[in-house]
N, C-alpha and C. Protein backbone atom coordinates (compact mmCIF):
# COMPACT_ATOMS: atom_id res chain seq x y z
N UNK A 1 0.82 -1.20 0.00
CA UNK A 1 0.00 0.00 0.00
C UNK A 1 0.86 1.25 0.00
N UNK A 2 2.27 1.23 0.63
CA UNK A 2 2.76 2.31 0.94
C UNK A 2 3.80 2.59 -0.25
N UNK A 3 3.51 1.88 -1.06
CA UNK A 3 4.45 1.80 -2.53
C UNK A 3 3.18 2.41 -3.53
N UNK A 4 1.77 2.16 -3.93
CA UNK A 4 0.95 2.26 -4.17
C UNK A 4 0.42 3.89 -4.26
N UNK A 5 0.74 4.92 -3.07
CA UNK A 5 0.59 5.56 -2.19
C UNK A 5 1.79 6.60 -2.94
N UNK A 6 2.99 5.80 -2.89
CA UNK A 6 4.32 6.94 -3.08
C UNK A 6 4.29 7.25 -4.59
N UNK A 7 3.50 5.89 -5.53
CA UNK A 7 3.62 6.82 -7.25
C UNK A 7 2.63 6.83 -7.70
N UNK A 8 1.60 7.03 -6.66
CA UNK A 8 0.25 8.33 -6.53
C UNK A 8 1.49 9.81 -6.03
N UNK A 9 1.59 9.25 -5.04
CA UNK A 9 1.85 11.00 -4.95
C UNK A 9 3.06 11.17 -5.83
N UNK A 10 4.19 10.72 -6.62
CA UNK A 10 5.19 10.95 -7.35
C UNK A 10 4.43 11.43 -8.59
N UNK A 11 3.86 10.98 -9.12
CA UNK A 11 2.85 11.37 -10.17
C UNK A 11 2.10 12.63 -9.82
N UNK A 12 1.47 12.87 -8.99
CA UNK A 12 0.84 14.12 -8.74
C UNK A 12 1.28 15.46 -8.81
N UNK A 13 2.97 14.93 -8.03
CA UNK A 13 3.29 16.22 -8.38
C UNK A 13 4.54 16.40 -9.01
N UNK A 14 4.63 15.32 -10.03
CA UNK A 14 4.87 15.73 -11.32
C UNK A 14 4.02 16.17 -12.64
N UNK A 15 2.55 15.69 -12.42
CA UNK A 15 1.74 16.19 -13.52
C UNK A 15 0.44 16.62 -13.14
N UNK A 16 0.90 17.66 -12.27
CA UNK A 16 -0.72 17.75 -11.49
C UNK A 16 -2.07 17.15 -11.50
N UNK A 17 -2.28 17.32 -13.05
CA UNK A 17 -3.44 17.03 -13.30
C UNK A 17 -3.88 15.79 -13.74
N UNK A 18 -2.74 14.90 -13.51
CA UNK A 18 -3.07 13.45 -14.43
C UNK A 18 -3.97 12.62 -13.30
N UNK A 19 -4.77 12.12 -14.06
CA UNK A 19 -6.05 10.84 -13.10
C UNK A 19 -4.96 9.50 -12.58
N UNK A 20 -4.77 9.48 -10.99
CA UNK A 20 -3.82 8.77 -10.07
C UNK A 20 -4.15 7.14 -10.75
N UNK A 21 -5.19 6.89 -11.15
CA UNK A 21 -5.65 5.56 -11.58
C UNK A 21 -5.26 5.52 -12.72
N UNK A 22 -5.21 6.18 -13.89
CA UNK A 22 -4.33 5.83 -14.64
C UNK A 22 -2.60 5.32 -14.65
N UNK A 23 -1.92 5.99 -13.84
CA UNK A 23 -0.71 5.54 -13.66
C UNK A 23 -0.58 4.22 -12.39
N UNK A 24 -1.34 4.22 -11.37
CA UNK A 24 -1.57 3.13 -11.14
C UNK A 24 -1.19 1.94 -11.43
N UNK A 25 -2.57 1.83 -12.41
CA UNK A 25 -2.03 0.83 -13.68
C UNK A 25 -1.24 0.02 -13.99
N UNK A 26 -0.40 0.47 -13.89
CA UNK A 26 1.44 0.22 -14.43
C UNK A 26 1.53 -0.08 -13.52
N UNK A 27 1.83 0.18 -12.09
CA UNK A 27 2.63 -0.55 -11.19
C UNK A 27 2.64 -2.02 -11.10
N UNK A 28 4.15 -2.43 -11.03
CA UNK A 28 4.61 -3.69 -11.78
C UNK A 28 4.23 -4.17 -12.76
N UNK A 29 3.64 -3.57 -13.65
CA UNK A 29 3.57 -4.12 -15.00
C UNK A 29 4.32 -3.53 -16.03
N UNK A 30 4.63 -1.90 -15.75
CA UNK A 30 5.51 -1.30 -16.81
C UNK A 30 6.76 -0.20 -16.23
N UNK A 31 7.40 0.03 -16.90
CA UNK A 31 8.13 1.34 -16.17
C UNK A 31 7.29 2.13 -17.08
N UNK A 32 7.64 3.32 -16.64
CA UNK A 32 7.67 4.99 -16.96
C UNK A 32 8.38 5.47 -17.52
N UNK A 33 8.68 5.94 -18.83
CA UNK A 33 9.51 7.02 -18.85
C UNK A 33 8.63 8.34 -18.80
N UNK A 34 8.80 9.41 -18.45
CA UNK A 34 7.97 10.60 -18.39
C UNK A 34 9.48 11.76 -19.10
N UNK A 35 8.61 12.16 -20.17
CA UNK A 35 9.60 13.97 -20.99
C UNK A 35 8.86 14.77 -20.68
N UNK A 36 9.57 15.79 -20.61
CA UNK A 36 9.05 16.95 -20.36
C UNK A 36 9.14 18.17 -20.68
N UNK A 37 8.73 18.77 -21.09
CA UNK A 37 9.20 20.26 -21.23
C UNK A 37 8.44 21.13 -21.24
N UNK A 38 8.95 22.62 -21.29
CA UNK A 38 8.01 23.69 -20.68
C UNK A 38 6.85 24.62 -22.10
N UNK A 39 7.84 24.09 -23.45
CA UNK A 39 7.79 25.14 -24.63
C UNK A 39 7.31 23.96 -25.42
N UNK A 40 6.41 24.53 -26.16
CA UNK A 40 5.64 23.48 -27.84
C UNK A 40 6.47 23.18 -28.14
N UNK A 41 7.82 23.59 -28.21
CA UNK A 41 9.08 23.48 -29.37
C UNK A 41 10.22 23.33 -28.67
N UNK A 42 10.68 22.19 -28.27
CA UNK A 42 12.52 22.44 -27.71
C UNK A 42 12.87 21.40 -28.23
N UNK A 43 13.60 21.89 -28.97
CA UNK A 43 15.09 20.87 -29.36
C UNK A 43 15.56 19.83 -28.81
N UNK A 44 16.21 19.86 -27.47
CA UNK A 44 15.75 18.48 -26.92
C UNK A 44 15.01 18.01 -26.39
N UNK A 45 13.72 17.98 -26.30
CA UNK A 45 12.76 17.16 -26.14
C UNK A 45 12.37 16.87 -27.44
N UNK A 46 12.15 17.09 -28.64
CA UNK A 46 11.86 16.66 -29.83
C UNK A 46 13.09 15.29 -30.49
N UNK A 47 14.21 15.96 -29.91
CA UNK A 47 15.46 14.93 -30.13
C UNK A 47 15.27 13.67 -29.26
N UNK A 48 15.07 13.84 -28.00
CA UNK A 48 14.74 12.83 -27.16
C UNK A 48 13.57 12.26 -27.27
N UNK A 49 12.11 12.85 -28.07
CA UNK A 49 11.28 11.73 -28.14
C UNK A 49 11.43 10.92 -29.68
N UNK A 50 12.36 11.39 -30.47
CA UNK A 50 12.78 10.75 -32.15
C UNK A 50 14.04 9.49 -31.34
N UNK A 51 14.47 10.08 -30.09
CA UNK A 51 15.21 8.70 -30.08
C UNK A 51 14.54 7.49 -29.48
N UNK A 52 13.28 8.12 -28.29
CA UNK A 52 12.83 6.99 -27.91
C UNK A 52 11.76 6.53 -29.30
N UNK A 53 11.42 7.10 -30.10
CA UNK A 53 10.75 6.22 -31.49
C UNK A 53 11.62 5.55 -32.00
N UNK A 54 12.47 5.78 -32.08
CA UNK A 54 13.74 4.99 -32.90
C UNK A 54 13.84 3.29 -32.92
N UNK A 55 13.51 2.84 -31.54
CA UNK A 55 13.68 1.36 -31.55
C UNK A 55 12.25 0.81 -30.38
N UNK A 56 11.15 0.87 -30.89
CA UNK A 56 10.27 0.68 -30.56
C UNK A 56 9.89 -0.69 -30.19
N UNK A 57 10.82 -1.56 -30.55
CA UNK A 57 10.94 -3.01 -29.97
C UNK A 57 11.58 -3.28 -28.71
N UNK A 58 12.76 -2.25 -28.67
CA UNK A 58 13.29 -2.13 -27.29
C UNK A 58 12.32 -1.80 -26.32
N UNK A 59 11.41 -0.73 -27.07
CA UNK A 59 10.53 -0.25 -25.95
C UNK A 59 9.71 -1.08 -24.90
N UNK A 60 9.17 -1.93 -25.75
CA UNK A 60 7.90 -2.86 -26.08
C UNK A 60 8.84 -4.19 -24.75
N UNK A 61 10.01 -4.28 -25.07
CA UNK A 61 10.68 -5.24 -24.68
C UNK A 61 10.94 -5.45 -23.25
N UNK A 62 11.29 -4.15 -23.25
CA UNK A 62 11.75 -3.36 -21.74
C UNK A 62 10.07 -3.14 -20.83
N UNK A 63 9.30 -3.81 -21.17
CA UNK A 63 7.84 -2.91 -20.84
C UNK A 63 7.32 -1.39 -20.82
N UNK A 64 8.08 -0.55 -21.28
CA UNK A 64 8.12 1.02 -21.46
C UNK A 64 7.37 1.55 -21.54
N UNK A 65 6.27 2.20 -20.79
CA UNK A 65 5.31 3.11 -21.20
C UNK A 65 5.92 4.45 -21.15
N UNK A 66 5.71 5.43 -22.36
CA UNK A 66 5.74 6.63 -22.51
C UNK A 66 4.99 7.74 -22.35
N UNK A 67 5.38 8.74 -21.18
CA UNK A 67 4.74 9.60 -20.92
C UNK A 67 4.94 11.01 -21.69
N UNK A 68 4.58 11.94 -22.18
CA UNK A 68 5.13 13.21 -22.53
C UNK A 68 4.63 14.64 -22.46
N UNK A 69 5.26 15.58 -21.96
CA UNK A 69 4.04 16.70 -21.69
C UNK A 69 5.27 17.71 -21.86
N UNK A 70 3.88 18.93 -22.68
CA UNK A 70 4.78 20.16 -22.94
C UNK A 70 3.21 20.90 -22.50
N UNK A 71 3.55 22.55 -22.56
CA UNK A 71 2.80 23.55 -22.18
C UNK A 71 1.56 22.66 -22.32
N UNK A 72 1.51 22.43 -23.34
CA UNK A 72 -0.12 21.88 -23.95
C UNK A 72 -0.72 20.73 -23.94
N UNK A 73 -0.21 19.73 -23.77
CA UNK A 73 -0.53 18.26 -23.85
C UNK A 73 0.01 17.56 -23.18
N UNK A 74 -0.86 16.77 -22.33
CA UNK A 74 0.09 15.26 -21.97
C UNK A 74 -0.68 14.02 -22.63
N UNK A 75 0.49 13.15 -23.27
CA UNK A 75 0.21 12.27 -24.02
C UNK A 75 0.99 10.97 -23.58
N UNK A 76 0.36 9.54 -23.67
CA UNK A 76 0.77 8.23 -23.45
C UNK A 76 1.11 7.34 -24.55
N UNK A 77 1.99 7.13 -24.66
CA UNK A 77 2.60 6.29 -25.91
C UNK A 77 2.72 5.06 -24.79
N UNK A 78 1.87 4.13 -25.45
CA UNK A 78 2.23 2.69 -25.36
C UNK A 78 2.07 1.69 -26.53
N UNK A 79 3.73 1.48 -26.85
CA UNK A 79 3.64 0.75 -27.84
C UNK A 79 3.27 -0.73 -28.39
N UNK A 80 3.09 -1.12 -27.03
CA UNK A 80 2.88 -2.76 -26.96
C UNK A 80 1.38 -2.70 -27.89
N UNK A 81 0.29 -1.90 -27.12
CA UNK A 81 -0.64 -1.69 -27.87
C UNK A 81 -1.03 -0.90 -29.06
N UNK A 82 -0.01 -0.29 -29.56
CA UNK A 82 0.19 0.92 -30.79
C UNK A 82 -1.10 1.88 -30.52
N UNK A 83 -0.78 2.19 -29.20
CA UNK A 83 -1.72 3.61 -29.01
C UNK A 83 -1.39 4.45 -28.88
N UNK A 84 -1.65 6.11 -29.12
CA UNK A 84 -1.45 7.43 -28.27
C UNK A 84 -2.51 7.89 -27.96
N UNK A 85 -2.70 8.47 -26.77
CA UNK A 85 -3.51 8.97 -26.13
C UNK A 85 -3.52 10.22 -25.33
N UNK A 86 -4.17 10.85 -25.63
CA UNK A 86 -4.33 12.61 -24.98
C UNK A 86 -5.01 12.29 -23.78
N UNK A 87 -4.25 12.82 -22.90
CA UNK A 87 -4.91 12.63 -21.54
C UNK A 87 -5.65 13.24 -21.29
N UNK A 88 -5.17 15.00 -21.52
CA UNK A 88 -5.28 16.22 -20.58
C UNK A 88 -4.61 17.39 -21.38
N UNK A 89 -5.16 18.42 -21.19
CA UNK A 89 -3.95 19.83 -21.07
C UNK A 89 -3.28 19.89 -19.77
N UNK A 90 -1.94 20.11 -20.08
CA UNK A 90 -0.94 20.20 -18.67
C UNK A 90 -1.06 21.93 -18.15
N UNK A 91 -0.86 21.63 -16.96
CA UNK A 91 -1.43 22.92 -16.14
C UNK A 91 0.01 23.39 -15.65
N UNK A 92 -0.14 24.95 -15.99
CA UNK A 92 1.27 25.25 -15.39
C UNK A 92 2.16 24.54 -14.43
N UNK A 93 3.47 24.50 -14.40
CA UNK A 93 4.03 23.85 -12.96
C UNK A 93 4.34 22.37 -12.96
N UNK A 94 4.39 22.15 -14.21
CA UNK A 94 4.87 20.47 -14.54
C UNK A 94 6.60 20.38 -14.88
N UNK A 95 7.51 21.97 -14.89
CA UNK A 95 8.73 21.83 -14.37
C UNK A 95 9.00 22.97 -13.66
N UNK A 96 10.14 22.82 -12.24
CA UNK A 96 10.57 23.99 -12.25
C UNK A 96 10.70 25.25 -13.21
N UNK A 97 10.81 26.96 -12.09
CA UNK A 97 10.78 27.88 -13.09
C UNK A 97 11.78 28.00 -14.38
N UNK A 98 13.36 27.61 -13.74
CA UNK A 98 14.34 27.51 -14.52
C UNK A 98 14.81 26.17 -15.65
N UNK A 99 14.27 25.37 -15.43
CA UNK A 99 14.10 24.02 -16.13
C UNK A 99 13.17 24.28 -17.18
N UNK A 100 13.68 23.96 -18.46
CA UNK A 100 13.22 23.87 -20.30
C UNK A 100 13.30 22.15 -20.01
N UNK A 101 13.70 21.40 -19.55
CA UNK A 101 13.39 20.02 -20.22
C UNK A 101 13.84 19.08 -19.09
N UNK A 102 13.18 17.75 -18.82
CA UNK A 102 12.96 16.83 -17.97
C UNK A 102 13.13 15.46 -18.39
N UNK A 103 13.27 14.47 -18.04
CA UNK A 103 13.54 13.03 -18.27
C UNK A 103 13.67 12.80 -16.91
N UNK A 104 12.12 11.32 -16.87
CA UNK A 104 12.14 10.41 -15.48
C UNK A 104 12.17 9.53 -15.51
N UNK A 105 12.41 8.23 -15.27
CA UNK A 105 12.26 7.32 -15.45
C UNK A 105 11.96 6.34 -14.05
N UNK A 106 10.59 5.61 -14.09
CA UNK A 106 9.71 5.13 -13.06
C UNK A 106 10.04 3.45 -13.09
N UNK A 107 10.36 3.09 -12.26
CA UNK A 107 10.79 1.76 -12.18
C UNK A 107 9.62 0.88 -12.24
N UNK A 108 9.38 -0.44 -12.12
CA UNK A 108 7.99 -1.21 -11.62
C UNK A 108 7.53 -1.10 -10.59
N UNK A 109 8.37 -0.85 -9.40
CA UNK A 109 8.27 -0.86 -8.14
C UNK A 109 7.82 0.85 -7.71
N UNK A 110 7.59 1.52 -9.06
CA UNK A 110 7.45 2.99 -8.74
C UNK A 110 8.33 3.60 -8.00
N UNK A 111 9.14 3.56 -7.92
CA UNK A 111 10.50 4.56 -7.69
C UNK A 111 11.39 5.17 -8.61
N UNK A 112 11.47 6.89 -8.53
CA UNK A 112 12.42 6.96 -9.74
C UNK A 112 13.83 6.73 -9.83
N UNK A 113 14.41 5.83 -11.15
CA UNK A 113 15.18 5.62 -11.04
C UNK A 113 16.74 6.29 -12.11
N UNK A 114 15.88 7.21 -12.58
CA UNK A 114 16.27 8.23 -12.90
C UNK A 114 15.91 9.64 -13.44
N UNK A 115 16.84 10.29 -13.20
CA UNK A 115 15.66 11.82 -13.44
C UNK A 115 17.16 13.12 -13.67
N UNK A 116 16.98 13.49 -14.87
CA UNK A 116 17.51 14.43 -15.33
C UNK A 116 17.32 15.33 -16.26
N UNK A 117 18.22 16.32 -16.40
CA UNK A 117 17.50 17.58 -17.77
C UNK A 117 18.57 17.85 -18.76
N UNK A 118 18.84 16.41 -19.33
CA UNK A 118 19.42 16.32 -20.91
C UNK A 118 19.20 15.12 -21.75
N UNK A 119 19.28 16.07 -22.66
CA UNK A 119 19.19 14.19 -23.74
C UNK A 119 19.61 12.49 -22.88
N UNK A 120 19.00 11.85 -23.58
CA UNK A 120 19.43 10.75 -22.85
C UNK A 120 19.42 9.75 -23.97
N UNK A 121 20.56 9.22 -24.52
CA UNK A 121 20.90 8.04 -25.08
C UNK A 121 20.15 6.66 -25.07
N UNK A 122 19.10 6.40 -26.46
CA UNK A 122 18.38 5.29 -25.71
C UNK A 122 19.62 4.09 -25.64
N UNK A 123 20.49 4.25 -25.93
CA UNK A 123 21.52 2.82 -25.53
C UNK A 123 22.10 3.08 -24.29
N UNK A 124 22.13 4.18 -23.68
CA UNK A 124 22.23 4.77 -21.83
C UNK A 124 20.86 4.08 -21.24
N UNK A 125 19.76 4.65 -21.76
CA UNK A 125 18.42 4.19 -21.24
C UNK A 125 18.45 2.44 -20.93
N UNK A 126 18.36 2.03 -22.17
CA UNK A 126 18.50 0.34 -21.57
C UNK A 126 19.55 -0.01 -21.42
N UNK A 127 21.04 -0.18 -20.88
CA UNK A 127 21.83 0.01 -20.47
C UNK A 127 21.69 -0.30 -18.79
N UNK A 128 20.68 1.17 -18.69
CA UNK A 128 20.62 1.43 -17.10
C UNK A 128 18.99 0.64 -16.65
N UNK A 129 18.25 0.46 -17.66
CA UNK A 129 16.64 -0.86 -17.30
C UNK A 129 17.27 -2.14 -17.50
N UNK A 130 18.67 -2.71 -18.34
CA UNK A 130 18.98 -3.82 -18.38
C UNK A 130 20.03 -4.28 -16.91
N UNK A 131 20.40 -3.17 -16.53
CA UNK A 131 20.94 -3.94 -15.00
C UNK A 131 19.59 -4.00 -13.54
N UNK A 132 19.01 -3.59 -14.38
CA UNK A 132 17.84 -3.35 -12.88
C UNK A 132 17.89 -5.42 -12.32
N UNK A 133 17.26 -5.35 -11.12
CA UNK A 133 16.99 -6.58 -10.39
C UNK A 133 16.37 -7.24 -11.46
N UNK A 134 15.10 -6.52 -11.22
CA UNK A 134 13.79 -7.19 -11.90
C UNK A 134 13.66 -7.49 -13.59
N UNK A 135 14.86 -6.37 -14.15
CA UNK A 135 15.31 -6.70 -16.07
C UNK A 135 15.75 -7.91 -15.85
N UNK A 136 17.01 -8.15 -14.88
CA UNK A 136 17.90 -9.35 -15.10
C UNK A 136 16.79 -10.56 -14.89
N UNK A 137 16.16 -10.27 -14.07
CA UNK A 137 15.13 -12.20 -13.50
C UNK A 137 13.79 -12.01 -15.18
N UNK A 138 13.84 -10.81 -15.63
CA UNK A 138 13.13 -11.12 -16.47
C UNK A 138 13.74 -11.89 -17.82
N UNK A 139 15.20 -11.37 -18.09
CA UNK A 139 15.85 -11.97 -19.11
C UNK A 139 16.45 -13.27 -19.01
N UNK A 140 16.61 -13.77 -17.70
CA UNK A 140 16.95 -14.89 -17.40
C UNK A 140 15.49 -16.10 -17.69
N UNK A 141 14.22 -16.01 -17.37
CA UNK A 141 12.94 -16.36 -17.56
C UNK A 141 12.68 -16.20 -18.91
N UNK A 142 13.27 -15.88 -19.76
CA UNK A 142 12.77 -15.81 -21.38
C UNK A 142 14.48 -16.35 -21.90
């Protein structure tokens, strides 16, 4: 419950406005990645979501659900099911004042297990989901 509880509230107040039962969901069934940015238009966040399209099998592989939100939209890329989905308009305050761009990444266990504000290498990305506990017992089981 108290895991349940922490990415309800990790979620909240990273996207104010997103419905807690939707992300839910996912716990232990997918990670998170969540982008972010403040402007319709930044450079790296447009670079960083062309890299996570790039290998969409990795995605799928890794269990990856994709989160993404700029001034105007938050949207869910899940590719297992080849959907996108508009959640919401994002409400001011989804990054700090001085922060243009975000990258999180939500483990199964809902903890973040990483979180920074630059591009991120999807061969860094699974790299750092292929040493996790729970990657290794999954690749060992297949």
């Amino acid at each position: 419950m108290i895991k349940k509880n922490y990415l309800t509230l990790v979620f909240s107040i990273l996207l104010f406005n997103m419905n807690a039962q939707e992300l839910e969901q996912h716990q232990w069934k997918n990670r998170i990645l969540i982008i972010k940015t403040k402007q319709d238009s930044n450079n790296v966040f447009d670079k960083q979501l062309a890299e996570v399209l790039s290998d969409k099998k990795g995605i799928i592989e890794r269990k990856l659900i994709i989160y993404t939100a700029n001034d105007a939209i938050l949207k869910m890329l899940d590719f297992s099911k080849n959907k996108e989905i508009k959640i919401s308009n994002v409400k001011d305050g989804i990054l700090k004042p001085k922060e243009n761009f975000e990258i999180l990444l939500i483990g199964l266990d809902g903890g973040i297990k990483l979180k920074q504000d630059e591009f991120l290498a999807l061969e860094n990305l699974f790299s750092l989901i292929d040493g996790m506990p729970m990657r290794r017992r999954e690749l060992k089981r297949n």
